[in-house]
PDB file of N, CA and C in Angstrom:
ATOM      1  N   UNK A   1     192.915 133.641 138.512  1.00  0.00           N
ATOM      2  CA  UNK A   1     191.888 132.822 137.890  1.00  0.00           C
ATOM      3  C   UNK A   1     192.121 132.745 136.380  1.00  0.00           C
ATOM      4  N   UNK A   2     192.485 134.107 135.528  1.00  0.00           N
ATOM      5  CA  UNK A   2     192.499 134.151 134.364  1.00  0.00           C
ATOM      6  C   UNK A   2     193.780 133.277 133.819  1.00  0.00           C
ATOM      7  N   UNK A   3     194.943 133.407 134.732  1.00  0.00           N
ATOM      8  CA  UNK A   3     196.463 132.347 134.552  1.00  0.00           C
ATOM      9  C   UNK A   3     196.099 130.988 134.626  1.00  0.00           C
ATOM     10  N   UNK A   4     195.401 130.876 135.356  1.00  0.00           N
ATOM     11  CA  UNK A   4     194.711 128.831 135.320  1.00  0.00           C
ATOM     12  C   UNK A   4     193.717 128.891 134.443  1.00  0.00           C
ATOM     13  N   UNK A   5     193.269 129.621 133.791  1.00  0.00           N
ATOM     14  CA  UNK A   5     192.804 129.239 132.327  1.00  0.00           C
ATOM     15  C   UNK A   5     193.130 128.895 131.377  1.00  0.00           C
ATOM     16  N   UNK A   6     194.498 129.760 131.358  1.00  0.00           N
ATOM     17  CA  UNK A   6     195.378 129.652 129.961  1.00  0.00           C
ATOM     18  C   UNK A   6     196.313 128.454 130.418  1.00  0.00           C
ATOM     19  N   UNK A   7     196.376 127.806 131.825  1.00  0.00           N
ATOM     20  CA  UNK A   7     197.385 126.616 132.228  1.00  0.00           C
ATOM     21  C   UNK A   7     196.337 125.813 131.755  1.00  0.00           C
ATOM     22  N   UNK A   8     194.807 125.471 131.589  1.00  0.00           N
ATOM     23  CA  UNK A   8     194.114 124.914 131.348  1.00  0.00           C
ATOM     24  C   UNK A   8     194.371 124.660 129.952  1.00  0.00           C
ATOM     25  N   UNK A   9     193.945 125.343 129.095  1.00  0.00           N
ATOM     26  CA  UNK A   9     194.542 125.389 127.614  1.00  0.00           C
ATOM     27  C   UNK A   9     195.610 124.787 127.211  1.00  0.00           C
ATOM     28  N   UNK A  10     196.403 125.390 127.792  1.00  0.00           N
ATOM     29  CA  UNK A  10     198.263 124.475 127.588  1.00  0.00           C
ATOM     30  C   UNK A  10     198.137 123.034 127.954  1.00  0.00           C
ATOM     31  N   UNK A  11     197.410 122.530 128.475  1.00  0.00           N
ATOM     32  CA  UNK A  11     197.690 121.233 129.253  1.00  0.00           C
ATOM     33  C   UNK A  11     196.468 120.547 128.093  1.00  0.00           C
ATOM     34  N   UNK A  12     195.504 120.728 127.825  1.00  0.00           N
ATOM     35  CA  UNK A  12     194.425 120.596 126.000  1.00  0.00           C
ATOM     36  C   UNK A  12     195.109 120.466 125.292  1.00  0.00           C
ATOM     37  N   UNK A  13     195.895 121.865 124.985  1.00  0.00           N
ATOM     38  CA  UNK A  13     196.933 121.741 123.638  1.00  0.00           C
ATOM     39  C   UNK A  13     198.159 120.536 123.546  1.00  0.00           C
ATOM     40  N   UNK A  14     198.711 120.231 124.681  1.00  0.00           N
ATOM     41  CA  UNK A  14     199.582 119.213 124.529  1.00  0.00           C
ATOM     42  C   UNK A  14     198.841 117.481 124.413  1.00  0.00           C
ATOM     43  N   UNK A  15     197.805 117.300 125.257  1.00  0.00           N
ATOM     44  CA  UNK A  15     196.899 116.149 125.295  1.00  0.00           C
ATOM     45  C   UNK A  15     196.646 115.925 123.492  1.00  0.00           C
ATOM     46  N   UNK A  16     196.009 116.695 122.957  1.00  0.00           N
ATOM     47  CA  UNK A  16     195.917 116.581 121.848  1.00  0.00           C
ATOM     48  C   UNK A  16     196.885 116.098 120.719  1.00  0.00           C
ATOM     49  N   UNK A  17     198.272 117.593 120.909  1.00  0.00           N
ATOM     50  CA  UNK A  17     199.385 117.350 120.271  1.00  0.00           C
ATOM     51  C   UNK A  17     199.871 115.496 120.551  1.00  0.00           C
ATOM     52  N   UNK A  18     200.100 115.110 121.842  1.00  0.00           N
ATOM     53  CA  UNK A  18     200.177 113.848 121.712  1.00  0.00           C
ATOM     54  C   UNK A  18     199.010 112.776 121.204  1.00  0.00           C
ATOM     55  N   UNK A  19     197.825 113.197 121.817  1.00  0.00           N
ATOM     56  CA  UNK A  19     197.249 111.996 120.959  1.00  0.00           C
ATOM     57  C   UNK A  19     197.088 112.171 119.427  1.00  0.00           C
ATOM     58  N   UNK A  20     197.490 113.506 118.729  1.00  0.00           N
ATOM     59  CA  UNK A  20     197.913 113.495 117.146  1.00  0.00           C
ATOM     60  C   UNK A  20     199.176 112.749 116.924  1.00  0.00           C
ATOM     61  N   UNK A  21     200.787 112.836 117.661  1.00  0.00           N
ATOM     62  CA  UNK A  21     201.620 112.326 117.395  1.00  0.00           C
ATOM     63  C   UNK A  21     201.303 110.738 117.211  1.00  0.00           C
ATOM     64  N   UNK A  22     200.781 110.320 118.664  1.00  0.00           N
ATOM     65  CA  UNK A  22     200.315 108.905 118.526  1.00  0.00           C
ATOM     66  C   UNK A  22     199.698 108.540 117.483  1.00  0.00           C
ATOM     67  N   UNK A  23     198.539 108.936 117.372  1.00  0.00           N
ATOM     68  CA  UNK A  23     197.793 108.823 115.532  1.00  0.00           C
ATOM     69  C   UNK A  23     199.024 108.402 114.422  1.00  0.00           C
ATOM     70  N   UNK A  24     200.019 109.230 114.392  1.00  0.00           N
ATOM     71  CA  UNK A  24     200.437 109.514 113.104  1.00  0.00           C
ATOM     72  C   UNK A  24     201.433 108.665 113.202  1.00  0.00           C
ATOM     73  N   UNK A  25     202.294 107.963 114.436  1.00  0.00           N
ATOM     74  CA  UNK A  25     202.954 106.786 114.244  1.00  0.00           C
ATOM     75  C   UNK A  25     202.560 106.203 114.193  1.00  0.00           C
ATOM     76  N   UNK A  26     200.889 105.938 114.561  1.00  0.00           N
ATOM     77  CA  UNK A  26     199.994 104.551 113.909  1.00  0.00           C
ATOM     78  C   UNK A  26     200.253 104.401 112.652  1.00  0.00           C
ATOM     79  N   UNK A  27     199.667 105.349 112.047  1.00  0.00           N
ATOM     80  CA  UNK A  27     199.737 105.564 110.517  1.00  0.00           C
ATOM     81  C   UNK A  27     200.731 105.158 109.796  1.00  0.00           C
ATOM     82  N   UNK A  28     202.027 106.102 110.471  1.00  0.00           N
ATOM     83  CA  UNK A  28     203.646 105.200 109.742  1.00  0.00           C
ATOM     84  C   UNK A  28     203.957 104.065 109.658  1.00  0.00           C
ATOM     85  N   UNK A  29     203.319 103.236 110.884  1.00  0.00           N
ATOM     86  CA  UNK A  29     203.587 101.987 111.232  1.00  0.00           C
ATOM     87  C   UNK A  29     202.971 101.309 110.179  1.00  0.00           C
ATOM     88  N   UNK A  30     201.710 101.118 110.256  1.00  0.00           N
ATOM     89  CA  UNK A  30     201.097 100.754 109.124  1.00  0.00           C
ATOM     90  C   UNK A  30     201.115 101.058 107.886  1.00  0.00           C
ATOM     91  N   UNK A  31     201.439 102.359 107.271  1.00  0.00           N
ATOM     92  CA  UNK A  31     201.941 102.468 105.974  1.00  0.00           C
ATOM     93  C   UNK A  31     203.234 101.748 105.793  1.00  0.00           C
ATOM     94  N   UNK A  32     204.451 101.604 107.001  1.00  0.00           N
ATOM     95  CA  UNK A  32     205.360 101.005 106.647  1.00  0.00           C
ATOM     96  C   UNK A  32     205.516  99.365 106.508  1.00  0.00           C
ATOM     97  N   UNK A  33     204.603  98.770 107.193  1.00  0.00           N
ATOM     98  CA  UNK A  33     203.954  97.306 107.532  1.00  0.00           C
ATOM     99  C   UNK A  33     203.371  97.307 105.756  1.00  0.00           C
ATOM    100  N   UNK A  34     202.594  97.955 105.143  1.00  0.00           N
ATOM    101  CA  UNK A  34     201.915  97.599 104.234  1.00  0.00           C
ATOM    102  C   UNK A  34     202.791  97.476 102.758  1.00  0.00           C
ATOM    103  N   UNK A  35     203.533  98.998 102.905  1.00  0.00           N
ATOM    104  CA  UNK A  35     204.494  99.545 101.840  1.00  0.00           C
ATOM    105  C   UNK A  35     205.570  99.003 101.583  1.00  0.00           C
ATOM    106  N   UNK A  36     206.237  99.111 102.843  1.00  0.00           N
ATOM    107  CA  UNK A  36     207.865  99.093 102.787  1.00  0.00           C
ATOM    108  C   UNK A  36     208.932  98.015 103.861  1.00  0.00           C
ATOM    109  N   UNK A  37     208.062  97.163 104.816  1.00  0.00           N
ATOM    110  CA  UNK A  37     208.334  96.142 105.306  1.00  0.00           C
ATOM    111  C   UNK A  37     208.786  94.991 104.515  1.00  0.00           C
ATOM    112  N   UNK A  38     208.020  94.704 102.676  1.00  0.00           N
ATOM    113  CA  UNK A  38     208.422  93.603 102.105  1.00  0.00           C
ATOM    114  C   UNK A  38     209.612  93.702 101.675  1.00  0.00           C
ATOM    115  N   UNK A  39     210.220  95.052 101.104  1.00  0.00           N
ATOM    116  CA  UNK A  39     211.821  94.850 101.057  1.00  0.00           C
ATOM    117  C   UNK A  39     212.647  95.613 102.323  1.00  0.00           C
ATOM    118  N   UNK A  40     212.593  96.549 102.787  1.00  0.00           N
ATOM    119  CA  UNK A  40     213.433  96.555 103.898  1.00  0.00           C
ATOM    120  C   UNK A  40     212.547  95.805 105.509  1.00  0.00           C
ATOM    121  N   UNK A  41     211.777  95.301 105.684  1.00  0.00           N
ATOM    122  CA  UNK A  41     211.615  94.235 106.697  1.00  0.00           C
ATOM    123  C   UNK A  41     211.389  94.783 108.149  1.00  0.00           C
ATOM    124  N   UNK A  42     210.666  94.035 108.515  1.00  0.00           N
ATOM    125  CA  UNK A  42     209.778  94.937 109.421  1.00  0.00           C
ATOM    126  C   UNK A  42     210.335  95.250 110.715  1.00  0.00           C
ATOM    127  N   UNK A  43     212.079  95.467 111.198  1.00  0.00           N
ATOM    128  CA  UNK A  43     212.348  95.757 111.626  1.00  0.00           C
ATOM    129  C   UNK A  43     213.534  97.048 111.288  1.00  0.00           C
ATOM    130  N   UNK A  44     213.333  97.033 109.993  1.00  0.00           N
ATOM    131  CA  UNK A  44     214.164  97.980 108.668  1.00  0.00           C
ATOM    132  C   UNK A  44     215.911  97.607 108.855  1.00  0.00           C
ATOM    133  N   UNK A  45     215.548  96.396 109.003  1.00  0.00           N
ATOM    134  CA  UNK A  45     216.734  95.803 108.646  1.00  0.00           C
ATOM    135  C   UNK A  45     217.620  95.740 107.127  1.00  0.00           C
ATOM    136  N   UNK A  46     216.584  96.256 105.932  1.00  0.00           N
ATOM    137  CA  UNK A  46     216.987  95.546 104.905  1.00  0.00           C
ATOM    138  C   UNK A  46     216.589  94.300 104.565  1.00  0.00           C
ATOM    139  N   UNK A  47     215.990  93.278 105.218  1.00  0.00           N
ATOM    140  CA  UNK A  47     216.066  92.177 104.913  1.00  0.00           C
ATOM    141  C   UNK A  47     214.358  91.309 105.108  1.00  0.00           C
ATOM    142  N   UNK A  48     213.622  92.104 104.171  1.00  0.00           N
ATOM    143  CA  UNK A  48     212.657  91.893 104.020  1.00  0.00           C
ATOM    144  C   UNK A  48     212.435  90.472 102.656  1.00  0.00           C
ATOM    145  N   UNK A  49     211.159  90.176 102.924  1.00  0.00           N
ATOM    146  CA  UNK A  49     211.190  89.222 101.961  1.00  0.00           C
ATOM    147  C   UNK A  49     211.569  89.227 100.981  1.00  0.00           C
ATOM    148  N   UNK A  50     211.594  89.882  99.889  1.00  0.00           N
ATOM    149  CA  UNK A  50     211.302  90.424  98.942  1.00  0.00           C
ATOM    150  C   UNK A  50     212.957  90.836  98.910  1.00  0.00           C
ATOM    151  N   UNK A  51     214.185  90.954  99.482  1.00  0.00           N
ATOM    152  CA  UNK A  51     214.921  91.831  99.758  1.00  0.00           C
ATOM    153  C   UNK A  51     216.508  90.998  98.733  1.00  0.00           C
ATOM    154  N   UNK A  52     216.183  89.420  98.675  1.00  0.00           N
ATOM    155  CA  UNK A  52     217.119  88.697  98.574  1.00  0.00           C
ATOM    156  C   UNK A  52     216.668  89.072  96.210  1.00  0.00           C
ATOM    157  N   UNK A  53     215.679  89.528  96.035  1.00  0.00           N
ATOM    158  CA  UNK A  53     215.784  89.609  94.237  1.00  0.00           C
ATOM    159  C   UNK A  53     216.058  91.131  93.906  1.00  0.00           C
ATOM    160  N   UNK A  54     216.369  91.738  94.817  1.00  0.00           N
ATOM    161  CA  UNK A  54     216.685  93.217  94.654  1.00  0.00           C
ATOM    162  C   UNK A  54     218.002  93.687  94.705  1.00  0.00           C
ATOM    163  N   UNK A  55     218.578  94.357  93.423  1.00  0.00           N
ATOM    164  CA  UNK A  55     219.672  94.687  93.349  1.00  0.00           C
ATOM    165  C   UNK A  55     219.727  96.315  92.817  1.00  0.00           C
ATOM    166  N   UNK A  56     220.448  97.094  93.175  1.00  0.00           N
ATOM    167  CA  UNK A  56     221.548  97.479  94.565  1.00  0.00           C
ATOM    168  C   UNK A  56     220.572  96.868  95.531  1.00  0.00           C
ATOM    169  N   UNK A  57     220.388  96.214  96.717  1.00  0.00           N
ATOM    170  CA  UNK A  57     219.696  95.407  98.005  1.00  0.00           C
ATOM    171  C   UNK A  57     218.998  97.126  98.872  1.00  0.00           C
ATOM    172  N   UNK A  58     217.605  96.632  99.517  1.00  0.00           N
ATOM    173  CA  UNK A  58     217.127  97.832  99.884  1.00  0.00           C
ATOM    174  C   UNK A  58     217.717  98.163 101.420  1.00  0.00           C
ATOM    175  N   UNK A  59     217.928  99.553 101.689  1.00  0.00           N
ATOM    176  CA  UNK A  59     218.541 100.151 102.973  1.00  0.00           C
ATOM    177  C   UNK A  59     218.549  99.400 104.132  1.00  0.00           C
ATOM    178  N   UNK A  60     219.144  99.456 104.820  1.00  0.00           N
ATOM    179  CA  UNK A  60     219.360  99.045 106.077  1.00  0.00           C
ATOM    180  C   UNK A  60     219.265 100.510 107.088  1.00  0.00           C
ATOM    181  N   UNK A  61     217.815 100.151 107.602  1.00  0.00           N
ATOM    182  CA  UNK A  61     217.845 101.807 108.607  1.00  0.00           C
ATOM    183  C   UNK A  61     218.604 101.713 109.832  1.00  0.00           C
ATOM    184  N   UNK A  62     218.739 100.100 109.940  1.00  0.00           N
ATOM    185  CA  UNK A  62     219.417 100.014 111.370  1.00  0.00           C
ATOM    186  C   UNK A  62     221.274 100.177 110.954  1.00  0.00           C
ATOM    187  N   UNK A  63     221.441 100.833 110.453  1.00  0.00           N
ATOM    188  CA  UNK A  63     223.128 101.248 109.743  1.00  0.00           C
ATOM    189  C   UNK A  63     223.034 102.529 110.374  1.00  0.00           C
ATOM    190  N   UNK A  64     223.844 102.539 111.654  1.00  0.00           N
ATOM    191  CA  UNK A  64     224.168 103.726 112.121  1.00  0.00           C
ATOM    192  C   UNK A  64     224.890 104.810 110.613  1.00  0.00           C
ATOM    193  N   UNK A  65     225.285 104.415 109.966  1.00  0.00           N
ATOM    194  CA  UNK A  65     226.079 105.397 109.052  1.00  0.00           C
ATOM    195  C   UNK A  65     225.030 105.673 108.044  1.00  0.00           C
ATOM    196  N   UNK A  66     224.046 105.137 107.792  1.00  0.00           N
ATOM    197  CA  UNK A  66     222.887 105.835 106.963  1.00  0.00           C
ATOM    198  C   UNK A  66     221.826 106.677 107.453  1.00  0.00           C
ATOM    199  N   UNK A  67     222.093 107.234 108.998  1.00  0.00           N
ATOM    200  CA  UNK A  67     221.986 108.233 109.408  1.00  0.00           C
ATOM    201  C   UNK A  67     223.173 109.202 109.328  1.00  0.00           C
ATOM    202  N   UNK A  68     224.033 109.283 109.047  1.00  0.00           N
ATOM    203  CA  UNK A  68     225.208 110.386 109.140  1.00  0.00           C
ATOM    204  C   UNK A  68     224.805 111.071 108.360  1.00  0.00           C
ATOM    205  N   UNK A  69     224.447 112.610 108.962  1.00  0.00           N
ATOM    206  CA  UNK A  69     223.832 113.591 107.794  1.00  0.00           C
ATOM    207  C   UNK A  69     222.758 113.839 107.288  1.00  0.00           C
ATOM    208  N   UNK A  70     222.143 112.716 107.585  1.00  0.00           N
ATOM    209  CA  UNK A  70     220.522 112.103 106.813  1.00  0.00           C
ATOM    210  C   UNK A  70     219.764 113.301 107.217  1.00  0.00           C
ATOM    211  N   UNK A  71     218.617 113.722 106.885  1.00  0.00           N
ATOM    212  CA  UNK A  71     217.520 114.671 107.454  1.00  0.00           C
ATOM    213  C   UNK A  71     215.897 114.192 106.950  1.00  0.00           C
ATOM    214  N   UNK A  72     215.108 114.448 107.556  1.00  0.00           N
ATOM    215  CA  UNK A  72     213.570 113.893 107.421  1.00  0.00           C
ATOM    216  C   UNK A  72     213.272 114.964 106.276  1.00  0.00           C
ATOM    217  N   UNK A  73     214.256 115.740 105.690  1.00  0.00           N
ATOM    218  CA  UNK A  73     213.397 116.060 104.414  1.00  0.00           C
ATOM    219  C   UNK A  73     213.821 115.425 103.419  1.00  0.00           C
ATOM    220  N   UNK A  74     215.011 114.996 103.475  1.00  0.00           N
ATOM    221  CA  UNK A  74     215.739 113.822 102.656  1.00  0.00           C
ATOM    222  C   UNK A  74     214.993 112.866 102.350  1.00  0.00           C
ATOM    223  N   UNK A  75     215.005 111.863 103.415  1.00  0.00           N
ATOM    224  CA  UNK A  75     213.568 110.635 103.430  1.00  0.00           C
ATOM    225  C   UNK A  75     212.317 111.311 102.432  1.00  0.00           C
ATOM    226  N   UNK A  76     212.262 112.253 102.912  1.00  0.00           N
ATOM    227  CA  UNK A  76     210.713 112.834 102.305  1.00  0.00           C
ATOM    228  C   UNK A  76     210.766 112.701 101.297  1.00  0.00           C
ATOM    229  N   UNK A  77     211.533 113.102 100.298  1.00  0.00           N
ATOM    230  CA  UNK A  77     212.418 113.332  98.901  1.00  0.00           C
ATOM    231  C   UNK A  77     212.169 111.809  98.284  1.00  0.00           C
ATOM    232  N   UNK A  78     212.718 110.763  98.839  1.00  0.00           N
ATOM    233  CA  UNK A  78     213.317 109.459  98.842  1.00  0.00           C
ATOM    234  C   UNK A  78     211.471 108.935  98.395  1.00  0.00           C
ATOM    235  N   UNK A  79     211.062 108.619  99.733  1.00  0.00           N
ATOM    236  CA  UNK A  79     210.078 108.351  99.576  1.00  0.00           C
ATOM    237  C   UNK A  79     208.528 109.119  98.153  1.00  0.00           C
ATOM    238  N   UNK A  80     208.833 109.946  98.106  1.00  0.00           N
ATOM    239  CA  UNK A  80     208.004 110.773  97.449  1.00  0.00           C
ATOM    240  C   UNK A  80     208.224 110.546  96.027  1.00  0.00           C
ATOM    241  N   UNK A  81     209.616 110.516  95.966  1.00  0.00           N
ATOM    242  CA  UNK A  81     209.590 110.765  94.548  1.00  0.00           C
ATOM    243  C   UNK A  81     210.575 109.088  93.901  1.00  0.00           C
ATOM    244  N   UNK A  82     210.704 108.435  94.697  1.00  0.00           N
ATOM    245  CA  UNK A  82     211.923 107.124  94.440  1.00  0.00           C
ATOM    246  C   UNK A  82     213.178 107.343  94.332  1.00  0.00           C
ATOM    247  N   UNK A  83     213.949 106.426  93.844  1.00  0.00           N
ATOM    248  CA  UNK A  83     215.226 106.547  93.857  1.00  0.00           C
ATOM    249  C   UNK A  83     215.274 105.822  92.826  1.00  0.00           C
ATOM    250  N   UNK A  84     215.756 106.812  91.719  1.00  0.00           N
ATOM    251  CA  UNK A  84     216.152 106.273  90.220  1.00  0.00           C
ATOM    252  C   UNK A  84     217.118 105.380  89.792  1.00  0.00           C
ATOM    253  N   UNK A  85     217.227 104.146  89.341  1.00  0.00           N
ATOM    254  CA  UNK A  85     217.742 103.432  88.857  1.00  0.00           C
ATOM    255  C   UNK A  85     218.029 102.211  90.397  1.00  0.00           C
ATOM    256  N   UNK A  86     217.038 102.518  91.017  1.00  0.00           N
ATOM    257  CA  UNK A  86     217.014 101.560  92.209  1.00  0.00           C
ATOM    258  C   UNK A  86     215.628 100.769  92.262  1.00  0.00           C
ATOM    259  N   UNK A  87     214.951  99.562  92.455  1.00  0.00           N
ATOM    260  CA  UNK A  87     213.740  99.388  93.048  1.00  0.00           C
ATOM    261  C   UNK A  87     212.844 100.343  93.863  1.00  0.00           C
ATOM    262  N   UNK A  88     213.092 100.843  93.932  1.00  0.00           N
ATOM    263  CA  UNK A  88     212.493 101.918  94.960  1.00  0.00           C
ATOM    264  C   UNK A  88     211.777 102.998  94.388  1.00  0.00           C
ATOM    265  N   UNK A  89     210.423 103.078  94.843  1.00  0.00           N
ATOM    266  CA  UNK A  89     209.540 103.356  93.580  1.00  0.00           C
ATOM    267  C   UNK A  89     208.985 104.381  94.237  1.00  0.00           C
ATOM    268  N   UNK A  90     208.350 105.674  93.571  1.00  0.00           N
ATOM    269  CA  UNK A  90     208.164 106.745  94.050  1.00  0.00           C
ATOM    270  C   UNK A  90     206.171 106.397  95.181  1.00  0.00           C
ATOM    271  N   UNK A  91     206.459 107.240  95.859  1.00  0.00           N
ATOM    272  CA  UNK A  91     204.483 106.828  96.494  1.00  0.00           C
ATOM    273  C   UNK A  91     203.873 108.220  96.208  1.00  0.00           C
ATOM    274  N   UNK A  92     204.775 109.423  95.833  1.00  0.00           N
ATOM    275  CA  UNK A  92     203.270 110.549  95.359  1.00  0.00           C
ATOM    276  C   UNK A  92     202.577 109.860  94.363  1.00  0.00           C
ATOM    277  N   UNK A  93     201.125 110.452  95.373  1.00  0.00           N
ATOM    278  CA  UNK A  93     200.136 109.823  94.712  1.00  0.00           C
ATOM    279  C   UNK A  93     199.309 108.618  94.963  1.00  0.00           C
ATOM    280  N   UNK A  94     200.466 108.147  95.586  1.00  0.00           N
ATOM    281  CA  UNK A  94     200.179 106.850  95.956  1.00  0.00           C
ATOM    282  C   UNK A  94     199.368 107.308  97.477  1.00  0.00           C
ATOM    283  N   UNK A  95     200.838 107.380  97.952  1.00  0.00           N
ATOM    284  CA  UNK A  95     200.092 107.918  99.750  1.00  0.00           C
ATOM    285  C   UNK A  95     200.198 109.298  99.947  1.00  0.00           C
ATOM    286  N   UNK A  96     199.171 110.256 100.470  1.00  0.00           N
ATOM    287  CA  UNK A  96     199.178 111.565 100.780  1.00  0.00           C
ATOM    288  C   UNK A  96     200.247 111.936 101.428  1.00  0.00           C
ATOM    289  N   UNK A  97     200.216 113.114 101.782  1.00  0.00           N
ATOM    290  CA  UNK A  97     201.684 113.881 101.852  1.00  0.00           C
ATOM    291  C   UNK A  97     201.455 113.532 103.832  1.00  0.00           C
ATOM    292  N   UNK A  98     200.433 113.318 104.221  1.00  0.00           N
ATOM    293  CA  UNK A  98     200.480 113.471 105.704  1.00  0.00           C
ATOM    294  C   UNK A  98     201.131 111.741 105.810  1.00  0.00           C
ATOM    295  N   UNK A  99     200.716 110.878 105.007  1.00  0.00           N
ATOM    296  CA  UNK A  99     200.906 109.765 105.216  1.00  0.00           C
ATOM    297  C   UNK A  99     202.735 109.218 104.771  1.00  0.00           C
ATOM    298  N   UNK A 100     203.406 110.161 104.010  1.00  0.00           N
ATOM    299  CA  UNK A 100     204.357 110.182 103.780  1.00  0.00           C
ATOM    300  C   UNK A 100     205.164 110.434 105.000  1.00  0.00           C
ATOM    301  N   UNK A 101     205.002 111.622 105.593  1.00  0.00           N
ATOM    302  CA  UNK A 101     205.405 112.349 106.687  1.00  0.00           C
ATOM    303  C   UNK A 101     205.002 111.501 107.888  1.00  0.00           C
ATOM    304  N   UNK A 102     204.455 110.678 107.710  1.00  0.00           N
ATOM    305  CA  UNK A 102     204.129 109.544 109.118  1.00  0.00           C
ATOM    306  C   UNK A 102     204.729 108.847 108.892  1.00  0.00           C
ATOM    307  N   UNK A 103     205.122 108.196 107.619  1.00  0.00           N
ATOM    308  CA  UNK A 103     205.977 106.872 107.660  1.00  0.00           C
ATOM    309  C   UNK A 103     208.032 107.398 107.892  1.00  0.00           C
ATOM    310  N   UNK A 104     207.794 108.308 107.167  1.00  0.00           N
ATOM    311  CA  UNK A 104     209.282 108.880 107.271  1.00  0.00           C
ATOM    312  C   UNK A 104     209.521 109.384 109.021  1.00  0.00           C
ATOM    313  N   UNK A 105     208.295 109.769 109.658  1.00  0.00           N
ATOM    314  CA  UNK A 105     208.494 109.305 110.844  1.00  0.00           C
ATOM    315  C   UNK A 105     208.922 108.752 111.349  1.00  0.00           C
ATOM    316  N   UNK A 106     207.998 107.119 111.255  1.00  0.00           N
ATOM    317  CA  UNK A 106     208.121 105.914 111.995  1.00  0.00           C
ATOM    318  C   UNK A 106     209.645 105.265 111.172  1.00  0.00           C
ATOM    319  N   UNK A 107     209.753 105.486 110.080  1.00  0.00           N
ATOM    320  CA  UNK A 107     211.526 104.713 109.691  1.00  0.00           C
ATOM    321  C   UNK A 107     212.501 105.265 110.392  1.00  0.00           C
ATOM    322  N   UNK A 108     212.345 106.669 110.747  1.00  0.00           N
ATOM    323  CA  UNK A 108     213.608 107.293 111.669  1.00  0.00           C
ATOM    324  C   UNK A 108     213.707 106.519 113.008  1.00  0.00           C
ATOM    325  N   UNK A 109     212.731 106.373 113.399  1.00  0.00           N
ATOM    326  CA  UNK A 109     213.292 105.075 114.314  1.00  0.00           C
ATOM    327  C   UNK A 109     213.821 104.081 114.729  1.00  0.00           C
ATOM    328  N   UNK A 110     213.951 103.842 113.576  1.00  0.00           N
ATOM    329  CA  UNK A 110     215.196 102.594 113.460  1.00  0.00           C
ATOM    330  C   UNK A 110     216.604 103.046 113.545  1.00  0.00           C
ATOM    331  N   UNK A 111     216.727 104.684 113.693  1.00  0.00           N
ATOM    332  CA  UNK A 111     217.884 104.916 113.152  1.00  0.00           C
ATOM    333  C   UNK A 111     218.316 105.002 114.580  1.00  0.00           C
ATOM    334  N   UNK A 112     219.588 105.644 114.978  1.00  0.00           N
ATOM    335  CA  UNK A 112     220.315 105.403 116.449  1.00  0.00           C
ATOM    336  C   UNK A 112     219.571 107.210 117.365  1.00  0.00           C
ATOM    337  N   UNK A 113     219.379 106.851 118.399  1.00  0.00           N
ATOM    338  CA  UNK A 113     218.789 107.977 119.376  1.00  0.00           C
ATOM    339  C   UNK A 113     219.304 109.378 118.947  1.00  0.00           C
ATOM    340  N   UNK A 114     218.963 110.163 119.129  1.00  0.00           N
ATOM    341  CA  UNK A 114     219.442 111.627 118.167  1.00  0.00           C
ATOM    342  C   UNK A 114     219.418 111.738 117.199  1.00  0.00           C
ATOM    343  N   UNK A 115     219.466 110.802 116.386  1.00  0.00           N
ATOM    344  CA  UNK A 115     219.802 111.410 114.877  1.00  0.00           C
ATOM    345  C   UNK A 115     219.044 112.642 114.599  1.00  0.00           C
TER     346      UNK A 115
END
């Protein structure tokens, strides 16, 4: 009786854990729709509106080789603080650190399965 309690629990704890994950790719999605869709484009192609007056031109997530190596604390970095002497403008401050960590989420998706 006391083992199907704690299977009870485990099976809470994951329901949750996913409907938090779900939450938080909402969140990315939409921070990235709002933020970062006008120059890399809302399939993170790079080729957002905005993408053709920007020079060095903004990332292409769908570039298998700009995952080689890459890591989600990297992005974190990227996003948080910008990339100097690029368009790419820092968001501390802008967006909270959970909302950072949702969007650097949802951009890894563009990148190829495993990364």
């Amino acid at each position: 009786m006391r083992l199907a309690g704690w299977g009870l629990v485990a099976v809470l704890a994951l329901a949750a854990a996913t409907r938090a994950g779900a939450a938080d790719q909402a969140v990315g999605k939409k921070v990235y729709a709002e933020r970062c869709s006008p120059c890399h484009g809302d399939t993170g192609d790079g080729n957002g509106p905005a993408a053709a007056a920007i020079k060095p031109p903004p990332r292409n997530f769908r570039d298998p080789g700009f995952w080689q190596g890459r890591t989600a604390a990297q992005l974190k970095v990227t996003v948080r603080d910008g990339r100097p002497g690029t368009m790419m403008s820092p968001f501390a401050g802008t967006l909270s650190e959970a909302e950072i960590d949702a969007v650097v989420a949802y951009v890894a998706t563009f990148g190829p399965a495993g990364h």
